[in-house]
C-alpha atoms as a PDB file:
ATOM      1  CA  UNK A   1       0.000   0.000   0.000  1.00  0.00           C
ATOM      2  CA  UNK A   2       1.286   3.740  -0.718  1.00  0.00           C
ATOM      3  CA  UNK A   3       0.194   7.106   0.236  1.00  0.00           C
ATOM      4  CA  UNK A   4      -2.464   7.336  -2.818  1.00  0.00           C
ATOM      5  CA  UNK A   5      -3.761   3.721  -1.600  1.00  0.00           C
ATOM      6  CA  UNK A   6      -3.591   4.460   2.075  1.00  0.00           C
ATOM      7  CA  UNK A   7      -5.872   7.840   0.894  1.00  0.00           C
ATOM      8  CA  UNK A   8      -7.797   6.316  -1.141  1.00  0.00           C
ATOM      9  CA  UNK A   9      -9.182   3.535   1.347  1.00  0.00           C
ATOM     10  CA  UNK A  10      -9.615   6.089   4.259  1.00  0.00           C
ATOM     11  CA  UNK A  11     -11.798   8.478   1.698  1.00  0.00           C
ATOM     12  CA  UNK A  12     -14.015   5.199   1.186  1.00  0.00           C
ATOM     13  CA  UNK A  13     -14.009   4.306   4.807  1.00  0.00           C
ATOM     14  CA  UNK A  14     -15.097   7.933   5.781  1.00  0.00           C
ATOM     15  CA  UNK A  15     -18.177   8.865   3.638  1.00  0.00           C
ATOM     16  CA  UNK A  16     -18.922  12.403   5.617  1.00  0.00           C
ATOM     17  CA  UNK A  17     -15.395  13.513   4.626  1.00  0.00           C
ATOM     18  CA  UNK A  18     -14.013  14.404   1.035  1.00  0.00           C
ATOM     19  CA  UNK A  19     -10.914  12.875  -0.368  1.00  0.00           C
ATOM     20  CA  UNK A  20      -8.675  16.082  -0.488  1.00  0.00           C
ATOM     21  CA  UNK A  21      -9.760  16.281   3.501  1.00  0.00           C
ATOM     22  CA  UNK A  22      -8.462  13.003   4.019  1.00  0.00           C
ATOM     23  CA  UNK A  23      -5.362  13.579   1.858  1.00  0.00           C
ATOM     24  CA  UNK A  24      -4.557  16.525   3.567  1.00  0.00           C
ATOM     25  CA  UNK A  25      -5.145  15.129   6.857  1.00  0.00           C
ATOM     26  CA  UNK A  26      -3.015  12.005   6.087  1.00  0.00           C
ATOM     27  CA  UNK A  27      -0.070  14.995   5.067  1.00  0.00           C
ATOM     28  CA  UNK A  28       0.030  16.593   8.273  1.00  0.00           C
ATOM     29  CA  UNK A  29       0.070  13.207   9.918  1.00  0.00           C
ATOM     30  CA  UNK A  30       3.008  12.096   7.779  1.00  0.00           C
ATOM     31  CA  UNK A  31       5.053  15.852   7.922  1.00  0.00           C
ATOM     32  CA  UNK A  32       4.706  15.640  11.744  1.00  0.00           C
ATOM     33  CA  UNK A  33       5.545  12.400  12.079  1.00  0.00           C
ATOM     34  CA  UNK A  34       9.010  12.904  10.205  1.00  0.00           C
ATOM     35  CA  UNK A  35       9.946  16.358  11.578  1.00  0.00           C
ATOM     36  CA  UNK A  36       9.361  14.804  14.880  1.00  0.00           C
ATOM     37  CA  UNK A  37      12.008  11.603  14.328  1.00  0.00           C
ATOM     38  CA  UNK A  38      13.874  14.058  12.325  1.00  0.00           C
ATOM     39  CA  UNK A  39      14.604  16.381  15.739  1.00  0.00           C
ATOM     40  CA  UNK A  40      15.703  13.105  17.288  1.00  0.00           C
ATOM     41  CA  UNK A  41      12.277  12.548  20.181  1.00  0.00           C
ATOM     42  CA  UNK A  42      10.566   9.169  19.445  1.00  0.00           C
ATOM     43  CA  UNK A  43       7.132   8.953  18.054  1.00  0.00           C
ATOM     44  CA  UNK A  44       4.830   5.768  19.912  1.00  0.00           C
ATOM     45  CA  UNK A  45       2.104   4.555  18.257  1.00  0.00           C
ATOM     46  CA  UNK A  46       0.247   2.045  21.144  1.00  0.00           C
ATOM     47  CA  UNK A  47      -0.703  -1.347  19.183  1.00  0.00           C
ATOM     48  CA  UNK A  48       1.093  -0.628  16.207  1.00  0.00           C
ATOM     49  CA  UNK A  49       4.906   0.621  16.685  1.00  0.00           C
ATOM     50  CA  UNK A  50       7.406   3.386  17.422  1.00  0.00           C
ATOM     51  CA  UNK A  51       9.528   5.026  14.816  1.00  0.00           C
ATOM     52  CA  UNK A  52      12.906   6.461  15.941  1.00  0.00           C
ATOM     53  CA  UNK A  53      16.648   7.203  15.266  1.00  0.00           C
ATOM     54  CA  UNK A  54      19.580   4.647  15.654  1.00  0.00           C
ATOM     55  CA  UNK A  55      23.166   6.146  15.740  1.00  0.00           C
ATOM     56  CA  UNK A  56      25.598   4.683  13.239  1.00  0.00           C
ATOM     57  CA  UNK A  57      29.035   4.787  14.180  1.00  0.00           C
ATOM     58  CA  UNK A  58      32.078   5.950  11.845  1.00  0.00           C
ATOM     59  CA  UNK A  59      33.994   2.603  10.541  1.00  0.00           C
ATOM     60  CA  UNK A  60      35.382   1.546   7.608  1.00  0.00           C
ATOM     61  CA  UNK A  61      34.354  -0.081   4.432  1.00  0.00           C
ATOM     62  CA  UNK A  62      35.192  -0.650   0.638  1.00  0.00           C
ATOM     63  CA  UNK A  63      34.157   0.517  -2.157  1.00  0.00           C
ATOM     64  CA  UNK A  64      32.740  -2.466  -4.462  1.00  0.00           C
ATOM     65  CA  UNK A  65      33.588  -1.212  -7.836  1.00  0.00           C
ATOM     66  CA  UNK A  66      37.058  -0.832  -6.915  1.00  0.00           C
ATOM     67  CA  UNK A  67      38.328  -2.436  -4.016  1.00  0.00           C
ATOM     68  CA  UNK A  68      39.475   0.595  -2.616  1.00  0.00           C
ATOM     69  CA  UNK A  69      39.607   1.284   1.418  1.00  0.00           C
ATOM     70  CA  UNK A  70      37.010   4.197   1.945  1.00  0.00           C
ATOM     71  CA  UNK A  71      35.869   5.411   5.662  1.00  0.00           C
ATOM     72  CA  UNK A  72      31.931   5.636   5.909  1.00  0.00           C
ATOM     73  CA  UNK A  73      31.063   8.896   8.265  1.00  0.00           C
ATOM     74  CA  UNK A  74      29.045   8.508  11.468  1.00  0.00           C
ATOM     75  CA  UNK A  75      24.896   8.893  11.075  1.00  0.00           C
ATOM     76  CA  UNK A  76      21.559   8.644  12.023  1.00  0.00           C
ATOM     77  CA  UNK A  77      19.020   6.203  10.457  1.00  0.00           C
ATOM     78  CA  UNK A  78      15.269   6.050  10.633  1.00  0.00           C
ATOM     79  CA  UNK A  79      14.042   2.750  12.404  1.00  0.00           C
ATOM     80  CA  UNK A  80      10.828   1.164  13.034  1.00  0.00           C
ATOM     81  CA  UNK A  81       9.810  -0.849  15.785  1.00  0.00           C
ATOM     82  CA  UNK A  82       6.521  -2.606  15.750  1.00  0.00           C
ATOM     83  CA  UNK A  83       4.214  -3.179  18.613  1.00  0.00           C
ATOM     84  CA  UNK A  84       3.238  -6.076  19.779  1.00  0.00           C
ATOM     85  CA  UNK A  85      -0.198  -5.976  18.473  1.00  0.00           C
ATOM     86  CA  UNK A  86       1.023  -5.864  14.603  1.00  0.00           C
ATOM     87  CA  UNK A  87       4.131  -8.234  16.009  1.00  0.00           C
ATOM     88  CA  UNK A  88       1.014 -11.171  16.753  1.00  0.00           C
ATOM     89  CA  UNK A  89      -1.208 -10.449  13.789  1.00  0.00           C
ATOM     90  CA  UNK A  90      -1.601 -13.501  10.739  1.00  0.00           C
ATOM     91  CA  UNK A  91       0.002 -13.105   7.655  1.00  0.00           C
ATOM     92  CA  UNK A  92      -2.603 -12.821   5.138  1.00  0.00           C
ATOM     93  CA  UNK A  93      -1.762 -13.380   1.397  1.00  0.00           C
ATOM     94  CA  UNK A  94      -3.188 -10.471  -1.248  1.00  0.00           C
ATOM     95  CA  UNK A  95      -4.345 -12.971  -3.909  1.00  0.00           C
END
């Protein structure tokens, strides 16, 4: 599912609200949501997950094309957790 998808089923789930309310309430959601994990605080969803930073540290590495010795620079990645609601649900095939 993407963003149109996730917009699209929310408009048809919510009769009494118009699809460009839905999409723009599904943007602020989303814009929050990154600037949030983007200042580095941790955003908890109860039942479905957290989303956060992890902290990379500098080390080494190659480059692939040519072998060479290259150092990779410290950083910070975007991780999700999930809760342990979504952790216990069945997988379900979309056939």
């Amino acid at each position: 599912m993407n963003r149109s998808d996730l917009i699209s089923k929310l408009a048809e789930l919510t009769p009494n609200l118009q699809a460009k309310d839905v999409e723009l309430g599904v943007k602020i959601i989303l814009e929050k949501l990154a600037s949030t994990i983007s200042n580095g605080s941790r955003v908890e969803i109860r039942g479905f997950g957290s989303f956060g930073l992890n902290y990379r540290k500098p080390r080494s590495g190659r480059n692939p094309k040519t072998g060479e010795k290259i150092t990779v620079t410290a950083k910070y990645h975007p991780r999700f957790k999930p809760g342990k609601t979504l952790r216990e649900l069945p997988i379900q095939d979309e056939k």
